[in-house]
N, C-alpha and C. Protein backbone atom coordinates (compact mmCIF):
# COMPACT_ATOMS: atom_id res chain seq x y z
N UNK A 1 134.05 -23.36 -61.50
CA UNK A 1 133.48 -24.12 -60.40
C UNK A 1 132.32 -23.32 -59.79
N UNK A 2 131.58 -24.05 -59.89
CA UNK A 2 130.07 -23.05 -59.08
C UNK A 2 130.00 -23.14 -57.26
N UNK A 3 129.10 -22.89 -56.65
CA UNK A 3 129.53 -22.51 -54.98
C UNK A 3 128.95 -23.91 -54.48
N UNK A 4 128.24 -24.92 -55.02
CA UNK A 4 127.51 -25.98 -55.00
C UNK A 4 129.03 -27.13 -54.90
N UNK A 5 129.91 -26.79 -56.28
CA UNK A 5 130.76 -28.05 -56.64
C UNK A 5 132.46 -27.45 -55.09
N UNK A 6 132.33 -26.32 -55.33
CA UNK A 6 133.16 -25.59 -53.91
C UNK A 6 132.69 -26.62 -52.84
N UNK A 7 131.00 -26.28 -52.42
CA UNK A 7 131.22 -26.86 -50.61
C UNK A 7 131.07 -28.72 -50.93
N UNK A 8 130.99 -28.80 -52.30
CA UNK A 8 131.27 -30.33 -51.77
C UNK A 8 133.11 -30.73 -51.83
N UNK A 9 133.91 -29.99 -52.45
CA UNK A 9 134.58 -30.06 -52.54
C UNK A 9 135.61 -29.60 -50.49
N UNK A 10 134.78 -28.87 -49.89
CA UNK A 10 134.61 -28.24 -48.86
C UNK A 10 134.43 -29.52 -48.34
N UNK A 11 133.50 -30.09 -48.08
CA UNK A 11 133.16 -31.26 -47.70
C UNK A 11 134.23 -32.33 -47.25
N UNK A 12 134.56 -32.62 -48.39
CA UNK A 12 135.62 -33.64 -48.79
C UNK A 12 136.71 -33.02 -47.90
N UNK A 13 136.96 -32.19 -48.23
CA UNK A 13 138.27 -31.31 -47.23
C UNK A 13 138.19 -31.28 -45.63
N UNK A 14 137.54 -31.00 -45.63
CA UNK A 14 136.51 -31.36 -44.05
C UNK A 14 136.72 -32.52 -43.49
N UNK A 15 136.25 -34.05 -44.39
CA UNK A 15 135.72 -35.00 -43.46
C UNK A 15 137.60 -35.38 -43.47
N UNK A 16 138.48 -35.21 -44.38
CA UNK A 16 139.92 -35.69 -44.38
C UNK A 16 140.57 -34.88 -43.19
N UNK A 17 140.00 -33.60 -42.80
CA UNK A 17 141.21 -33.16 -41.77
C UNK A 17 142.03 -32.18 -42.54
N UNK A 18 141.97 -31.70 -43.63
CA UNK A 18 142.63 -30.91 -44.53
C UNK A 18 142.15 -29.11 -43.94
N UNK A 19 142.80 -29.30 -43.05
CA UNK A 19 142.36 -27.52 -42.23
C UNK A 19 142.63 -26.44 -43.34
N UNK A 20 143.72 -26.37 -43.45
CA UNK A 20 144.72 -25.27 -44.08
C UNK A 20 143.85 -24.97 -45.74
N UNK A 21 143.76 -26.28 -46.36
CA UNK A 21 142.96 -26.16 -47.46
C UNK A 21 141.70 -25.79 -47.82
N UNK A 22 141.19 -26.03 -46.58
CA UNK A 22 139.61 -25.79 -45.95
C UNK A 22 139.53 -24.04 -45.82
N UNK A 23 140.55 -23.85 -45.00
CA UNK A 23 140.63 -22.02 -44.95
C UNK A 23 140.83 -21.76 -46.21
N UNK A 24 141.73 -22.13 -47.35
CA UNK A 24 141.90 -21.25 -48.28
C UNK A 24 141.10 -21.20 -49.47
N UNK A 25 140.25 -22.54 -49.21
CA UNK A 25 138.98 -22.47 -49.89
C UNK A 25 137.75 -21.38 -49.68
N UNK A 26 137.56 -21.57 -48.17
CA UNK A 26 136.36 -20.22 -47.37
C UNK A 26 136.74 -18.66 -48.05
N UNK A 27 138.21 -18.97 -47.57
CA UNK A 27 138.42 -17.22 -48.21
C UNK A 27 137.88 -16.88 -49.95
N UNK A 28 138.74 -17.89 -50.83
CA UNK A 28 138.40 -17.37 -51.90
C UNK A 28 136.14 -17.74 -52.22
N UNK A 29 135.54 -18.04 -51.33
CA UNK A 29 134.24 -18.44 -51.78
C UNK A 29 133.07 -17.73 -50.51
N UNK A 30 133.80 -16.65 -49.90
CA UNK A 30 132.92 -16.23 -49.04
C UNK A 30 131.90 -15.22 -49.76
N UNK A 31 132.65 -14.23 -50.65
CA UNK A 31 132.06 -13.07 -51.11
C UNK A 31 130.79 -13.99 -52.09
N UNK A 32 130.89 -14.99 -52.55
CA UNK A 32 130.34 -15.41 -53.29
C UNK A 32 129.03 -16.17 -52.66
N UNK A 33 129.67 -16.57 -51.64
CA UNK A 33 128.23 -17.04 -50.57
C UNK A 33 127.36 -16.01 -49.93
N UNK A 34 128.21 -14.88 -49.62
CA UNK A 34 127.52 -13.77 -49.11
C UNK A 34 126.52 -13.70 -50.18
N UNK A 35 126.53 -13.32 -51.47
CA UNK A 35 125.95 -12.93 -52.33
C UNK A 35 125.03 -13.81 -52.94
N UNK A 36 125.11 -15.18 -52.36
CA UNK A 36 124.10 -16.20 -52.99
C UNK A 36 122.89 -15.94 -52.01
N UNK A 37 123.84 -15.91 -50.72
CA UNK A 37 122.24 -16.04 -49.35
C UNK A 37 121.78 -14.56 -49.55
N UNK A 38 121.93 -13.68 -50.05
CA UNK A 38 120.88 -12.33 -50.35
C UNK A 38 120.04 -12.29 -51.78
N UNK A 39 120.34 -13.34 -52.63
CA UNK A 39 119.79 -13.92 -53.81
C UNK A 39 118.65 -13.77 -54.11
N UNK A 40 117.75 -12.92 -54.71
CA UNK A 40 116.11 -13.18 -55.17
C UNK A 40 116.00 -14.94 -55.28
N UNK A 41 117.02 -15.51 -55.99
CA UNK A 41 116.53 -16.73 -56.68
C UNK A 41 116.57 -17.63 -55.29
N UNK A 42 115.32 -18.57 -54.78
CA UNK A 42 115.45 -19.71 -53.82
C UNK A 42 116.77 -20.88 -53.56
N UNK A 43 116.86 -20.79 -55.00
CA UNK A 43 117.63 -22.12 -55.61
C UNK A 43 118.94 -21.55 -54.83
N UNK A 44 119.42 -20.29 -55.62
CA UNK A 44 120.74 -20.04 -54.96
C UNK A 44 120.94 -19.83 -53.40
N UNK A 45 119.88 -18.71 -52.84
CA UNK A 45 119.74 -19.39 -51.45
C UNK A 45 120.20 -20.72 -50.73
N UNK A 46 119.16 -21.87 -51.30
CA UNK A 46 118.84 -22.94 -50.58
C UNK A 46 120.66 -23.11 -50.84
N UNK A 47 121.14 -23.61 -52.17
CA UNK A 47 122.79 -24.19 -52.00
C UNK A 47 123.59 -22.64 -51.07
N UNK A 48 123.30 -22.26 -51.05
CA UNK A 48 124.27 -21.24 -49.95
C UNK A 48 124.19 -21.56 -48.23
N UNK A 49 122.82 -21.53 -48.28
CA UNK A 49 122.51 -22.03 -47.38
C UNK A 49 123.24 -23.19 -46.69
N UNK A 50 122.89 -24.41 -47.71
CA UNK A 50 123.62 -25.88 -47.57
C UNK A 50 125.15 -25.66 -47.47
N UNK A 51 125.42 -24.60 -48.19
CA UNK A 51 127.08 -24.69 -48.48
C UNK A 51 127.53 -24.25 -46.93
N UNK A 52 127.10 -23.45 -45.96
CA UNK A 52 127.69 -23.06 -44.54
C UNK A 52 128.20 -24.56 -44.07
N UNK A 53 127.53 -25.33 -43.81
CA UNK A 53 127.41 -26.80 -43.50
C UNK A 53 128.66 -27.29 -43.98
N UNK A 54 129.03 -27.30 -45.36
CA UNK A 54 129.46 -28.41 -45.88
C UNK A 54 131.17 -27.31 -45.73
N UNK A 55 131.13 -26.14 -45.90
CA UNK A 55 132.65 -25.45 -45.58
C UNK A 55 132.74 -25.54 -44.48
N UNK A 56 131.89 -26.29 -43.12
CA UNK A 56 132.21 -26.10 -41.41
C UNK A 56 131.94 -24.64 -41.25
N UNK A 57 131.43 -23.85 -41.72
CA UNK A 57 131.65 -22.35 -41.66
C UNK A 57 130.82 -21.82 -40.20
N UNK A 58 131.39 -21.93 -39.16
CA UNK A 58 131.24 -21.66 -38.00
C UNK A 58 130.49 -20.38 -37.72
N UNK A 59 131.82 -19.20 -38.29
CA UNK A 59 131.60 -17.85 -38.65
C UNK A 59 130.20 -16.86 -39.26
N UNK A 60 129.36 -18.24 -39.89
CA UNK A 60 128.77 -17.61 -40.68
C UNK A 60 127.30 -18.34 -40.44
N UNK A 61 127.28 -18.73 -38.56
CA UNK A 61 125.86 -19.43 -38.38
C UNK A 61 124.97 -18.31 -37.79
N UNK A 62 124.93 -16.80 -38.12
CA UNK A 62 124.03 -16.14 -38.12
C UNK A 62 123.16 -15.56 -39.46
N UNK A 63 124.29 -16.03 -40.93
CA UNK A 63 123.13 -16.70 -42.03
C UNK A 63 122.23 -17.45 -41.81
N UNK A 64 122.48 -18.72 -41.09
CA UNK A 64 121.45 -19.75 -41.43
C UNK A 64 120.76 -19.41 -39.92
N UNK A 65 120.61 -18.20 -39.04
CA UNK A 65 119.61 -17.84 -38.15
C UNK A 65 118.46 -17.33 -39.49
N UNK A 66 119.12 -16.57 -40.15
CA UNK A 66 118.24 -15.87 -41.77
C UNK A 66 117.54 -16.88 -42.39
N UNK A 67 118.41 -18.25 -42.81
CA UNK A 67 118.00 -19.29 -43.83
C UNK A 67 116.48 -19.69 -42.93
N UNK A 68 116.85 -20.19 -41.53
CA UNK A 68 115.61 -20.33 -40.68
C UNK A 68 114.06 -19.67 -41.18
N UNK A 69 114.09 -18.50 -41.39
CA UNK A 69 113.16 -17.54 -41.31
C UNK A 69 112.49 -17.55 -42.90
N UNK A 70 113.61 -17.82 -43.75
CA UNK A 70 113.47 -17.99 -45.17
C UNK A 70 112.37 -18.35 -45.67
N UNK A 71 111.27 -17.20 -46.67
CA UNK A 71 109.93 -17.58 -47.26
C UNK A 71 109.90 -19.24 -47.63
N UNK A 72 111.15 -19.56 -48.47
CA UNK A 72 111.12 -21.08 -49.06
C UNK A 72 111.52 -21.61 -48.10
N UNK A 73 110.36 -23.18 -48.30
CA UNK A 73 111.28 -24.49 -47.98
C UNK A 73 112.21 -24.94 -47.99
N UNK A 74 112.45 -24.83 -49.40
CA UNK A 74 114.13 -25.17 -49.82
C UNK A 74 115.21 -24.79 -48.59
N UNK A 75 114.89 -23.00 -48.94
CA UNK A 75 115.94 -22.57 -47.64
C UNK A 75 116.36 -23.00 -46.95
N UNK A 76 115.13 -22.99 -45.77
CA UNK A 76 114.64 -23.61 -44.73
C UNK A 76 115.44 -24.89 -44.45
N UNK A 77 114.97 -25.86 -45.21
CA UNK A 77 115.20 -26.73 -45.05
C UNK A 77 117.00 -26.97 -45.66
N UNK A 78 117.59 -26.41 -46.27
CA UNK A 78 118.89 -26.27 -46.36
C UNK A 78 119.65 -25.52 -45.33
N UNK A 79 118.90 -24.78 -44.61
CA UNK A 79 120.05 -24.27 -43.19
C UNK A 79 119.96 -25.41 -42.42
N UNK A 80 118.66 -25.71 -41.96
CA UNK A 80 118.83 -26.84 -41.14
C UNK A 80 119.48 -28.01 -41.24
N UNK A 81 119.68 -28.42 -42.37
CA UNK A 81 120.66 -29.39 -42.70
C UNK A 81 122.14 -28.87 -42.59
N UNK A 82 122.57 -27.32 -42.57
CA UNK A 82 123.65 -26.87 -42.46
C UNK A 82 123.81 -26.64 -40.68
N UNK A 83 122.40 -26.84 -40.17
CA UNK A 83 122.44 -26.47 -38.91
C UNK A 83 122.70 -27.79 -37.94
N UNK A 84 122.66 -28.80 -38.85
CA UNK A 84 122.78 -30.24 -38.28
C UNK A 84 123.87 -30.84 -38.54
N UNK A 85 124.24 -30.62 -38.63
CA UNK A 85 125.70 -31.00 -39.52
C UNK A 85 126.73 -29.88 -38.55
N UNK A 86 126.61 -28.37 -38.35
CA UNK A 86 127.65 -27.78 -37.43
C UNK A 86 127.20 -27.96 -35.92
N UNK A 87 125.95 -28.69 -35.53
CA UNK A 87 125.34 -28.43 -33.99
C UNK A 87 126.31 -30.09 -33.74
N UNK A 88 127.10 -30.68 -34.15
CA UNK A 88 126.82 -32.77 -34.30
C UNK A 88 128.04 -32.29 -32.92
N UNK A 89 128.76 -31.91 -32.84
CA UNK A 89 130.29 -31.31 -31.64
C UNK A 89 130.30 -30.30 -31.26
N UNK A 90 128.75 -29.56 -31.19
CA UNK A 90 128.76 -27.69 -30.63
C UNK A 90 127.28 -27.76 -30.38
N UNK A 91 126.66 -28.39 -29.18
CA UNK A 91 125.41 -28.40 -28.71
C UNK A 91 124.48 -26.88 -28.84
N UNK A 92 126.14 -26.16 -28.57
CA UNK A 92 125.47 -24.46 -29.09
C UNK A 92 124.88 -24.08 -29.95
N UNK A 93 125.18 -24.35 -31.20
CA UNK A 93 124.55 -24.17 -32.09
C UNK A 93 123.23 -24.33 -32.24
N UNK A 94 122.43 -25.14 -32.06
CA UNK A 94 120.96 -25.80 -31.82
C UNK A 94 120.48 -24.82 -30.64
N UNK A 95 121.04 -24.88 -29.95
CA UNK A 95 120.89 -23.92 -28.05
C UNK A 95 120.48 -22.55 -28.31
N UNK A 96 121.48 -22.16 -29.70
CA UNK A 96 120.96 -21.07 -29.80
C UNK A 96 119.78 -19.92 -30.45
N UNK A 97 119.33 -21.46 -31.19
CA UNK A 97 118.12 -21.04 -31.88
C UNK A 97 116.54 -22.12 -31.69
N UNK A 98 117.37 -22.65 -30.48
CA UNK A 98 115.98 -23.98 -29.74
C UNK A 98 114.49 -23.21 -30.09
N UNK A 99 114.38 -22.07 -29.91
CA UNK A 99 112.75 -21.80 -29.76
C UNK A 99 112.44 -21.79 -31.20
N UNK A 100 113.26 -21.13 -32.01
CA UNK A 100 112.86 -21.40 -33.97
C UNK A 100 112.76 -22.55 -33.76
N UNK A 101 113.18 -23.72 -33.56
CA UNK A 101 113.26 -25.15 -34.01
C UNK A 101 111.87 -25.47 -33.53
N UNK A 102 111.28 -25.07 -32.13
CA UNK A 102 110.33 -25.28 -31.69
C UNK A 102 109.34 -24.95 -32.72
N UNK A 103 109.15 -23.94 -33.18
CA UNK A 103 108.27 -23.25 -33.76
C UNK A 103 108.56 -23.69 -35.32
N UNK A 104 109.32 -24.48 -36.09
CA UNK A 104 109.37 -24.78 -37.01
C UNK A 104 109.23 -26.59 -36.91
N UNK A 105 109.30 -27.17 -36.08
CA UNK A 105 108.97 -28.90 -35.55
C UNK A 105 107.54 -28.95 -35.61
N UNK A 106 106.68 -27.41 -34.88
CA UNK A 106 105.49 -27.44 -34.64
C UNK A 106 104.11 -27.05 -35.72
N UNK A 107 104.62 -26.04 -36.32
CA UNK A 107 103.70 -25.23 -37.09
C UNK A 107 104.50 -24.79 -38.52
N UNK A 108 105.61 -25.45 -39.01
CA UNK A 108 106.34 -25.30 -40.64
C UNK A 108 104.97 -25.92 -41.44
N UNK A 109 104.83 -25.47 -42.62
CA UNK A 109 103.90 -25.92 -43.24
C UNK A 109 103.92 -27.56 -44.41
N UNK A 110 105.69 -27.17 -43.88
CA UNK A 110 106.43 -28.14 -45.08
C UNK A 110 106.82 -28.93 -43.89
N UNK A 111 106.41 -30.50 -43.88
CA UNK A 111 106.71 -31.57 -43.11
C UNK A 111 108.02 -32.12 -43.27
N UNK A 112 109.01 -31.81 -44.39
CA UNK A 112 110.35 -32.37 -44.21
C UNK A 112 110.48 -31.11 -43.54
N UNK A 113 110.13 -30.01 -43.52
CA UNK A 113 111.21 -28.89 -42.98
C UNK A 113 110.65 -29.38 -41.20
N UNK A 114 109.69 -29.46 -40.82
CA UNK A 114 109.32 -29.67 -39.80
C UNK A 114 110.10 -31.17 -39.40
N UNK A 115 110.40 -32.34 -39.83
CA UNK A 115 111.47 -33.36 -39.19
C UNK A 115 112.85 -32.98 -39.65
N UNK A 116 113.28 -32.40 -40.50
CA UNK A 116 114.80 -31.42 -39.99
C UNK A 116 115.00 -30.78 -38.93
N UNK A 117 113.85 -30.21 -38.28
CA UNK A 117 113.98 -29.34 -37.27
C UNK A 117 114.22 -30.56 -36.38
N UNK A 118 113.59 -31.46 -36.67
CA UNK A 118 113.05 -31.91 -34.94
C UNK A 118 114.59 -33.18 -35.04
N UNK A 119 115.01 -33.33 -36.33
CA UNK A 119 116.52 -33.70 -36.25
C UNK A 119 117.26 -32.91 -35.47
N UNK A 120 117.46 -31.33 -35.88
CA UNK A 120 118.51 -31.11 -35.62
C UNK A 120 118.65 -30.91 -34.01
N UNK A 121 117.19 -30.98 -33.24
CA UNK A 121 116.79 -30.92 -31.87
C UNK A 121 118.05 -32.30 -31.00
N UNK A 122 118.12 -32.83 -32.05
CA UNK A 122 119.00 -33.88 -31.43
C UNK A 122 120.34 -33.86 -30.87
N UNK A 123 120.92 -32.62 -31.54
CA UNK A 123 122.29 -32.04 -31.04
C UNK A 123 122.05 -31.27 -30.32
N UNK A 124 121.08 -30.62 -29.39
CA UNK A 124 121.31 -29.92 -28.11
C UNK A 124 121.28 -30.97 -27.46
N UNK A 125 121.62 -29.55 -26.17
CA UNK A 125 121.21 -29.74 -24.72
C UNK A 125 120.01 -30.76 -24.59
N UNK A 126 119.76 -31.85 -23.76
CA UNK A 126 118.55 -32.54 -23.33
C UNK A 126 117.66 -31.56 -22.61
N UNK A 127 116.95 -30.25 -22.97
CA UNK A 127 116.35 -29.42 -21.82
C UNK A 127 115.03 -30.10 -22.03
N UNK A 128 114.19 -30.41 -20.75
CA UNK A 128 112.80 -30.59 -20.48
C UNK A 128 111.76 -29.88 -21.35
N UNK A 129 111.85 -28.90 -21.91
CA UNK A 129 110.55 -28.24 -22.64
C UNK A 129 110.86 -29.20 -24.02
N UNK A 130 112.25 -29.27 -24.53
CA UNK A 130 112.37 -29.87 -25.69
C UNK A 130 111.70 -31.21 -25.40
N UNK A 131 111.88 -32.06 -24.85
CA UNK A 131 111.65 -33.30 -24.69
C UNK A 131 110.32 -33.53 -24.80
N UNK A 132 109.17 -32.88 -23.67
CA UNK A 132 107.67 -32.43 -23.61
C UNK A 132 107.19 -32.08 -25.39
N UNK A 133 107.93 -31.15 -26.05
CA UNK A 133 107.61 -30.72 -27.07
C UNK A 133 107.40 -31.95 -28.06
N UNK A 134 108.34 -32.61 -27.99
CA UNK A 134 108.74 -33.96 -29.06
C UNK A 134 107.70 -35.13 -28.43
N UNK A 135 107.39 -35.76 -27.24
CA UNK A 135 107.10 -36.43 -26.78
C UNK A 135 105.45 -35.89 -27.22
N UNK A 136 105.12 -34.85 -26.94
CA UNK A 136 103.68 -34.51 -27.74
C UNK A 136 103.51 -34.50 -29.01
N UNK A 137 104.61 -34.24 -29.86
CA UNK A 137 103.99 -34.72 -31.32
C UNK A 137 104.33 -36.26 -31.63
N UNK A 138 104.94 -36.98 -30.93
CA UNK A 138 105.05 -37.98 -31.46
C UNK A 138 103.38 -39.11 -30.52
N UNK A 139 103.10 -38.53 -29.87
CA UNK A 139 101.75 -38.73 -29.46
C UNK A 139 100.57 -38.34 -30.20
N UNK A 140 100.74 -37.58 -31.14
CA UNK A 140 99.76 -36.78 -32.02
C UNK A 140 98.83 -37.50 -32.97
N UNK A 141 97.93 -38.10 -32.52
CA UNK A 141 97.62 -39.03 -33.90
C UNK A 141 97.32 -38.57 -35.37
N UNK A 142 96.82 -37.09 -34.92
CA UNK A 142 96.64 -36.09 -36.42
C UNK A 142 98.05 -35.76 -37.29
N UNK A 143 98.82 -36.58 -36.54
CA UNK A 143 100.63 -35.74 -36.98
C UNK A 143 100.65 -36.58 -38.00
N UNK A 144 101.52 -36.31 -38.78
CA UNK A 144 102.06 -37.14 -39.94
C UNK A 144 102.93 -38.31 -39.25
N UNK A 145 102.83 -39.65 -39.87
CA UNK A 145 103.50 -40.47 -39.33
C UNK A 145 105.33 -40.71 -39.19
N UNK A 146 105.72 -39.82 -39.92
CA UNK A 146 107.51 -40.03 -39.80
C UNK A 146 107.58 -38.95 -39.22
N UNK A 147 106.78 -37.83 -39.23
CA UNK A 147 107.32 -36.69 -37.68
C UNK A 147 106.76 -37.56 -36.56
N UNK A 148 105.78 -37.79 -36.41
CA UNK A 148 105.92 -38.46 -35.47
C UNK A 148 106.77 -39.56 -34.68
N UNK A 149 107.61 -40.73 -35.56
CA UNK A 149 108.34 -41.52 -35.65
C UNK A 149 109.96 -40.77 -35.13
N UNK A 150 110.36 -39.74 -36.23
CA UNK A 150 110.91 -38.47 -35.75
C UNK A 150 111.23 -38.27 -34.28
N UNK A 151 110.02 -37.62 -34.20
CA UNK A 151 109.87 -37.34 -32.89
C UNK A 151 109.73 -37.91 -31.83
N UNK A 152 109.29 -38.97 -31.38
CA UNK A 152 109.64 -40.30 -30.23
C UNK A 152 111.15 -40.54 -30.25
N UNK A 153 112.30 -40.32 -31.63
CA UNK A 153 113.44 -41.54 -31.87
C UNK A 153 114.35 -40.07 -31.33
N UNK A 154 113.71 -38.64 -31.28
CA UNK A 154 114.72 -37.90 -30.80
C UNK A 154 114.32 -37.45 -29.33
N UNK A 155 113.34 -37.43 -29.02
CA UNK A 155 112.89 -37.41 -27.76
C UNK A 155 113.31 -38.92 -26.96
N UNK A 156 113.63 -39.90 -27.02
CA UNK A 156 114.03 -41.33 -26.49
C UNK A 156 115.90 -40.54 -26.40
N UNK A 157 116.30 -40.20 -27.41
CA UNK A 157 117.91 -39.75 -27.42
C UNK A 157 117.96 -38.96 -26.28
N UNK A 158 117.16 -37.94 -26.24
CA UNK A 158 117.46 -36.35 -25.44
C UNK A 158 117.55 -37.50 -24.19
N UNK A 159 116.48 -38.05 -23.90
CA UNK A 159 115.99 -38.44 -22.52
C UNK A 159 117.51 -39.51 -21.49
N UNK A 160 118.52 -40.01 -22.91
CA UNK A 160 119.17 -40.75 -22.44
C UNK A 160 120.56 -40.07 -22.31
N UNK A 161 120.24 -38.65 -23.31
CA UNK A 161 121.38 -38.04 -23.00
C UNK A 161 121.14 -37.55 -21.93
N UNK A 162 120.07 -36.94 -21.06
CA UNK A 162 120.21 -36.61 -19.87
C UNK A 162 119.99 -37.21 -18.88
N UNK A 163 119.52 -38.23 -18.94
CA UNK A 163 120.17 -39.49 -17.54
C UNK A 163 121.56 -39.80 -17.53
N UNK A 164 122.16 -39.48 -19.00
CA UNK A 164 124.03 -39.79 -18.47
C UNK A 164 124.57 -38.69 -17.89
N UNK A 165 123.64 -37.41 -17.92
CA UNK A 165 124.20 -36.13 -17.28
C UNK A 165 124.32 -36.17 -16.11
N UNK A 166 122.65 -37.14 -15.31
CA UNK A 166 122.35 -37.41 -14.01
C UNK A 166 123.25 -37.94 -13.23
């Protein structure tokens, strides 16, 4: 079984509620993830990356602070999908790396990695700079049109999550 056919298998274990099986999966496939996210190869990266996500791997969201930073897209764009997926019931998660997201919504060179970000902006906190941030690119007429689109449909969310706060 490769670490790819594991976290979907992880997955599956996950969305059923299968805790116990879920732990005894992480244990036997950690050393192996450790060793994918320090990987020369992108490829193995990027599924290591993805795989935090799909095992719930809580423990191990100061990898995908790394995957963030990651030369490749791929990466990149595979933490954040691991980062969207653990922020959906832990606003923390997102909270704690809001200014990367900023800086990857704004200036990523790769436009899916830049509307992952501005996805995963959707599981924080409603804070005011986020909102300003989103609400200006989706005003952008030079922006690409689905970050922009993006960005109005998560900036409209933030805005309503924090009038129910009000």
């Amino acid at each position: 079984m490769t670490l790819a056919e594991a976290a979907a298998q992880a997955d599956e274990l996950a969305q059923s509620g299968s805790e116990r099986e879920l732990a005894d999966l992480r244990a036997k496939w950690a050393d192996d993830l450790e060793a994918a996210v320090r990987s020369s190869d992108f490829r193995e990266r990027a599924v290591a990356f993805r795989s935090i996500g799909q095992f719930r791997w809580r423990a191990k969201e100061e990898l995908l602070r790394r995957g963030l930073e990651d030369e490749s897209p791929a990466c990149r764009g595979s933490a954040l999908l691991s980062l969207e997926l653990l922020s959906r019931d832990h606003p923390s998660t997102v909270n704690g790396v809001r200014p990367r997201l900023h800086t990857l919504a704004t200036t990523d060179g790769n436009a899916a990695v830049c509307r992952l970000a501005i996805l995963c902006l959707k599981n924080g906190s409603p804070e005011r700079n986020t909102i300003v941030l989103l609400e200006g690119l989706a005003g952008d007429d030079e922006a690409d049109a689905e970050l922009r689109r993006a960005a109005a449909g998560v900036a409209q969310h933030l805005k309503k999550k924090q009038a129910k706060r009000s």
